[in-house]
N, C-alpha and C. Protein backbone atom coordinates (compact mmCIF):
# COMPACT_ATOMS: atom_id res chain seq x y z
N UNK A 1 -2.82 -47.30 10.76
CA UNK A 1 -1.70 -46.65 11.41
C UNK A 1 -0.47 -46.67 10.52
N UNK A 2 -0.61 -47.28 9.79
CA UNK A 2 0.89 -47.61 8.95
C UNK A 2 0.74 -46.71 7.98
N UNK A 3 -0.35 -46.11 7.37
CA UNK A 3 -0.83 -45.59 6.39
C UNK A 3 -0.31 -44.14 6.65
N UNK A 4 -0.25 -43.97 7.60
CA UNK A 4 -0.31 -42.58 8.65
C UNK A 4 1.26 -42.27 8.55
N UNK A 5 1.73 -43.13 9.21
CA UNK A 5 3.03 -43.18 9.02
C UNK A 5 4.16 -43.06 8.58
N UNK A 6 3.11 -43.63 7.20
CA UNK A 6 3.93 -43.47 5.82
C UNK A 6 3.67 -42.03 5.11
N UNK A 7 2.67 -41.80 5.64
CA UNK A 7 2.32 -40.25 5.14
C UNK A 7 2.65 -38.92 5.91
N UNK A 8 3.30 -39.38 7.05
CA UNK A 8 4.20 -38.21 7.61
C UNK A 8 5.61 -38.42 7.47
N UNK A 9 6.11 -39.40 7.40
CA UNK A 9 7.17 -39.50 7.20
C UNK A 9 8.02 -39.77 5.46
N UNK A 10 7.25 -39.95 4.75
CA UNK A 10 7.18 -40.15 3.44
C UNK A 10 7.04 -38.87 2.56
N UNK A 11 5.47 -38.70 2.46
CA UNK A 11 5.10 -37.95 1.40
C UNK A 11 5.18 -36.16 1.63
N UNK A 12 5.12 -36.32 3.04
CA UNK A 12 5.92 -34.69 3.52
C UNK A 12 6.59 -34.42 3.15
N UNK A 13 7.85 -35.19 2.68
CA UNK A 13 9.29 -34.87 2.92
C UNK A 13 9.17 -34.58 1.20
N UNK A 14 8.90 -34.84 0.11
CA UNK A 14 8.54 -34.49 -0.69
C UNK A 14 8.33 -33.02 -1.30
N UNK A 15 7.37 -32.33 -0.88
CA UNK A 15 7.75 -30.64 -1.00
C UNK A 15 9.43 -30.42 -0.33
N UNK A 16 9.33 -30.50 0.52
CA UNK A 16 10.49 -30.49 1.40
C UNK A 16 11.97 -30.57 0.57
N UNK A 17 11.76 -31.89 0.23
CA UNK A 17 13.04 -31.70 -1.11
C UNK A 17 12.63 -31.22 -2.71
N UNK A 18 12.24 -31.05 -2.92
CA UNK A 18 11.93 -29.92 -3.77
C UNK A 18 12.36 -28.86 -3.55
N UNK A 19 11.96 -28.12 -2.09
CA UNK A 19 12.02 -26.90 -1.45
C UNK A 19 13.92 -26.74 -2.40
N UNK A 20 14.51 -27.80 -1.21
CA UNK A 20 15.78 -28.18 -0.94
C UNK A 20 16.53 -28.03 -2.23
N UNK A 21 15.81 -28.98 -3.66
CA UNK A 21 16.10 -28.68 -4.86
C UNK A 21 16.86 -27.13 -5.28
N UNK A 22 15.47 -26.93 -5.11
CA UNK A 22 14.96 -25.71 -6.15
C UNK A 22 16.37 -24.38 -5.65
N UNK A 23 16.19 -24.32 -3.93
CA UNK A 23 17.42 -23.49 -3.51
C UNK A 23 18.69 -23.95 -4.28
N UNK A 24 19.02 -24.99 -4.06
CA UNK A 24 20.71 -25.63 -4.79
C UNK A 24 20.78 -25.23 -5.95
N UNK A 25 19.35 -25.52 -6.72
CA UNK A 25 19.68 -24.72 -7.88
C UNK A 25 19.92 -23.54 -8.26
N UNK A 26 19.24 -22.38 -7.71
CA UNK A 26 19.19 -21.04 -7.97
C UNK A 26 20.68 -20.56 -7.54
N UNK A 27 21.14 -20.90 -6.41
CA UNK A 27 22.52 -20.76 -5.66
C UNK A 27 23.94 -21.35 -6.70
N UNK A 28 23.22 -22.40 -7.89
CA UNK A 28 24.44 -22.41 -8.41
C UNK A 28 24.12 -22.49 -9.95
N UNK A 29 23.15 -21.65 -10.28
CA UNK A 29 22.84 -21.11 -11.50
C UNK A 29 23.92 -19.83 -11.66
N UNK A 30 24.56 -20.31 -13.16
CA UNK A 30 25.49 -18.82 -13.83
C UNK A 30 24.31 -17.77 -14.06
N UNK A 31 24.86 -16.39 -14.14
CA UNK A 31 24.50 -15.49 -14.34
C UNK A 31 24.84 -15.49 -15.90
N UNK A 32 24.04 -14.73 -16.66
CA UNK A 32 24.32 -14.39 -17.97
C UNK A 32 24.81 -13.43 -18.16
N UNK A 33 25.48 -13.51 -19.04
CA UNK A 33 27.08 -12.10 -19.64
C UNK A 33 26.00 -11.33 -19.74
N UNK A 34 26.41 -10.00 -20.14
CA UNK A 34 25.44 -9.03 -20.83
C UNK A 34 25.32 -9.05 -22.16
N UNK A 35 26.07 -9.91 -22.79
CA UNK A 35 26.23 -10.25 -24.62
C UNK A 35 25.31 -10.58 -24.71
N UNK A 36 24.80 -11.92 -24.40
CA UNK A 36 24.06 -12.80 -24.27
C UNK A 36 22.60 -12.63 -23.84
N UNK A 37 22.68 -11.39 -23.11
CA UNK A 37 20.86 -10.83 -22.81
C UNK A 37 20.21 -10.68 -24.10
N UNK A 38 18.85 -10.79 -23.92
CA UNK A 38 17.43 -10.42 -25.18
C UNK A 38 18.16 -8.57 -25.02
N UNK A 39 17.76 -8.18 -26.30
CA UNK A 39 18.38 -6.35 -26.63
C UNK A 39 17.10 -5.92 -26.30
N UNK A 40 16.99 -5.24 -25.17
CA UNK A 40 15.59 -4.67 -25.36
C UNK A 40 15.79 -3.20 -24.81
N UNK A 41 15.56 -2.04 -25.71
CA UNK A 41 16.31 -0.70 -25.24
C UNK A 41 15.24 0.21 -24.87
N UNK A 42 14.16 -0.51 -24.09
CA UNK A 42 13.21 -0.01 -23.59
C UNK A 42 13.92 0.19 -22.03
N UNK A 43 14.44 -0.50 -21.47
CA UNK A 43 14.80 -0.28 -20.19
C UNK A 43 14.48 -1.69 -19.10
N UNK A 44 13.58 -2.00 -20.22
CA UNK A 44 12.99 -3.32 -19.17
C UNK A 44 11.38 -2.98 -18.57
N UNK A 45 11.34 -1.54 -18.70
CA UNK A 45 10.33 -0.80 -17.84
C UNK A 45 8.65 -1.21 -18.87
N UNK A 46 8.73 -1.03 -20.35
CA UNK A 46 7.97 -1.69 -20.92
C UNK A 46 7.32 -0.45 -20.94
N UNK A 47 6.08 -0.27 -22.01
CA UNK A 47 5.21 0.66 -21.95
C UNK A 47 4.28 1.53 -21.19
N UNK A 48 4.22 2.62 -21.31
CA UNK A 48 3.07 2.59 -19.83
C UNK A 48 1.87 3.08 -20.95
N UNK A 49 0.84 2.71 -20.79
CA UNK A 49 -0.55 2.64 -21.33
C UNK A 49 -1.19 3.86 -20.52
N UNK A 50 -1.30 3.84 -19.72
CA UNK A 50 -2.32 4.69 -18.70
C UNK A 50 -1.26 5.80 -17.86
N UNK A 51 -1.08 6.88 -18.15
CA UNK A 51 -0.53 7.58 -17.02
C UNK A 51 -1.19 7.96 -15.58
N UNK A 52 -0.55 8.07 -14.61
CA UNK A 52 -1.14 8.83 -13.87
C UNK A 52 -1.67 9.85 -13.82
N UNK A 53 -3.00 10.21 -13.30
CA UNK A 53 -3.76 11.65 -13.81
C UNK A 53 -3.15 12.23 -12.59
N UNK A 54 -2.67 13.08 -13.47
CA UNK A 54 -2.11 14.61 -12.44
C UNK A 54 -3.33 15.05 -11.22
N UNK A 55 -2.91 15.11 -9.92
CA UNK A 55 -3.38 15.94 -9.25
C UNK A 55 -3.63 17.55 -9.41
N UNK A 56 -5.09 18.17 -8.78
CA UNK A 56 -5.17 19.49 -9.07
C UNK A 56 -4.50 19.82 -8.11
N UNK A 57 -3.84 21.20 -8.94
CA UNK A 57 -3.05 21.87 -7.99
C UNK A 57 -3.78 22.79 -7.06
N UNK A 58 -3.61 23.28 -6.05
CA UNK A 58 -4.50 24.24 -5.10
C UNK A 58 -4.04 25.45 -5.43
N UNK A 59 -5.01 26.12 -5.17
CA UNK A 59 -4.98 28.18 -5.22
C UNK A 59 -3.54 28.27 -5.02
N UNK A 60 -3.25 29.22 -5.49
CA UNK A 60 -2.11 29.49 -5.55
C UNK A 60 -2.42 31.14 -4.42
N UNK A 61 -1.57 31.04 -3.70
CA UNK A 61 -1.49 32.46 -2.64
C UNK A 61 0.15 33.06 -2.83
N UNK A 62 -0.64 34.05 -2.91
CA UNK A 62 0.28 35.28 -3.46
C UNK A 62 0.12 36.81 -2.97
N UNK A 63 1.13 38.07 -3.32
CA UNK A 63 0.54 39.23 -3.20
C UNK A 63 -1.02 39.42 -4.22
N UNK A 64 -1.56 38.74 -5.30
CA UNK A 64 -2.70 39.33 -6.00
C UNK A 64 -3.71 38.41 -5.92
N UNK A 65 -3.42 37.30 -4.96
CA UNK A 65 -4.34 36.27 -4.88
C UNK A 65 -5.41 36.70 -3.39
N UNK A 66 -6.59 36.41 -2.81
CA UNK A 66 -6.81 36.66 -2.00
C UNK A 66 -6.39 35.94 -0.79
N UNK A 67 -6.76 36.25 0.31
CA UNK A 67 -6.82 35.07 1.53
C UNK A 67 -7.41 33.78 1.38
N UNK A 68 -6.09 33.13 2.60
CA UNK A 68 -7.32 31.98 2.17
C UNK A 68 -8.50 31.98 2.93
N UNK A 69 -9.28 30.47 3.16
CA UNK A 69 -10.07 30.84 3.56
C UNK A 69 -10.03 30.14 4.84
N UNK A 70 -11.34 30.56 5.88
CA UNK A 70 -11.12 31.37 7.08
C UNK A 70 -11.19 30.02 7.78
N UNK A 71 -10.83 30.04 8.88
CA UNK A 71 -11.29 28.59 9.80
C UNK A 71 -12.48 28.64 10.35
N UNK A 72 -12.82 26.98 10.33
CA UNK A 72 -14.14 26.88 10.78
C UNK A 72 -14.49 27.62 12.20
N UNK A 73 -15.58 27.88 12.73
CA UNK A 73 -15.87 28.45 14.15
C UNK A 73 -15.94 27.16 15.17
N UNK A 74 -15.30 27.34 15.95
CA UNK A 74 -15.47 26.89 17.28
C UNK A 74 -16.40 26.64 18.23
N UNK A 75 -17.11 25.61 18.45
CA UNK A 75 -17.63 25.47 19.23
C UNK A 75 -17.45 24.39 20.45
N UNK A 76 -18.29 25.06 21.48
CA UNK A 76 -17.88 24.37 22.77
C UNK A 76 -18.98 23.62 22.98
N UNK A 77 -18.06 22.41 23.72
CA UNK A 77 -19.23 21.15 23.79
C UNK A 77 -19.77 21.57 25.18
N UNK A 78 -20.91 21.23 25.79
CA UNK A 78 -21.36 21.53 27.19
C UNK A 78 -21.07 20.45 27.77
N UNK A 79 -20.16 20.71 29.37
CA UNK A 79 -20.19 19.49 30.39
C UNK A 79 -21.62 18.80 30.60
N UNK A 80 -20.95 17.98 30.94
CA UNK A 80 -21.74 16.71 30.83
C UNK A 80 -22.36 16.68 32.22
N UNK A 81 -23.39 16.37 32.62
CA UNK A 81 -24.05 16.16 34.21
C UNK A 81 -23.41 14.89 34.44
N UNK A 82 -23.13 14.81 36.17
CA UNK A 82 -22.52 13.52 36.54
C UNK A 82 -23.60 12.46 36.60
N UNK A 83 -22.87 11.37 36.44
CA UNK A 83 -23.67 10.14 36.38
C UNK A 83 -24.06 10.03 37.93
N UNK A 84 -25.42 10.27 37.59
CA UNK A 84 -26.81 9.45 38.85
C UNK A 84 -26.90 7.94 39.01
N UNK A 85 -26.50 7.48 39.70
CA UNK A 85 -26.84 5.94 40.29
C UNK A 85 -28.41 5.77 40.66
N UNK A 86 -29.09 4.96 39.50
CA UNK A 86 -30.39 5.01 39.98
C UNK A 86 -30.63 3.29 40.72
N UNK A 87 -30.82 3.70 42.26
CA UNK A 87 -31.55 2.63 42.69
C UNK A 87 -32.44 1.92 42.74
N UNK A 88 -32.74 0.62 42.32
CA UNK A 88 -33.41 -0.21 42.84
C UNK A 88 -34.12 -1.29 43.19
């Protein structure tokens, strides 16, 4: 039981201040001048290797283009017979 004890009330609290740390710090960390930044006149954005492959574009409709095309046909579903209660 003591073991227990010590391990909820002890070793929990541990992340906990850390947590606690780590905020205090970030909250009173300086910002850096802009002198003082790495020069990098890429943007920050970095290379892109792979572009996105362009989507195909669709038919183009116009006066010399034809119609498009037609809608599917319609069909009707048939009512349904009512439900029979089979006894027994």
């Amino acid at each position: 039981m003591g073991w227990a004890f010590f391990y909820m009330f002890v070793l929990l609290k541990v992340p906990l201040a850390f947590l606690l740390w780590l905020v205090w710090w970030a909250v009173h960390e300086q910002p850096v001048p802009p002198d003082e930044e790495d020069s990098d006149d890429s943007g920050g954005g970095g290379e892109r290797r792979h572009p996105r492959p362009r989507r195909p574009r669709p038919p183009r409709r116009g006066p010399h283009a034809g119609t498009g095309p037609s809608a599917p046909r319609r069909m009707r579903v048939p009512k349904r017979a009512p439900h029979r209660r089979v006894r027994s």
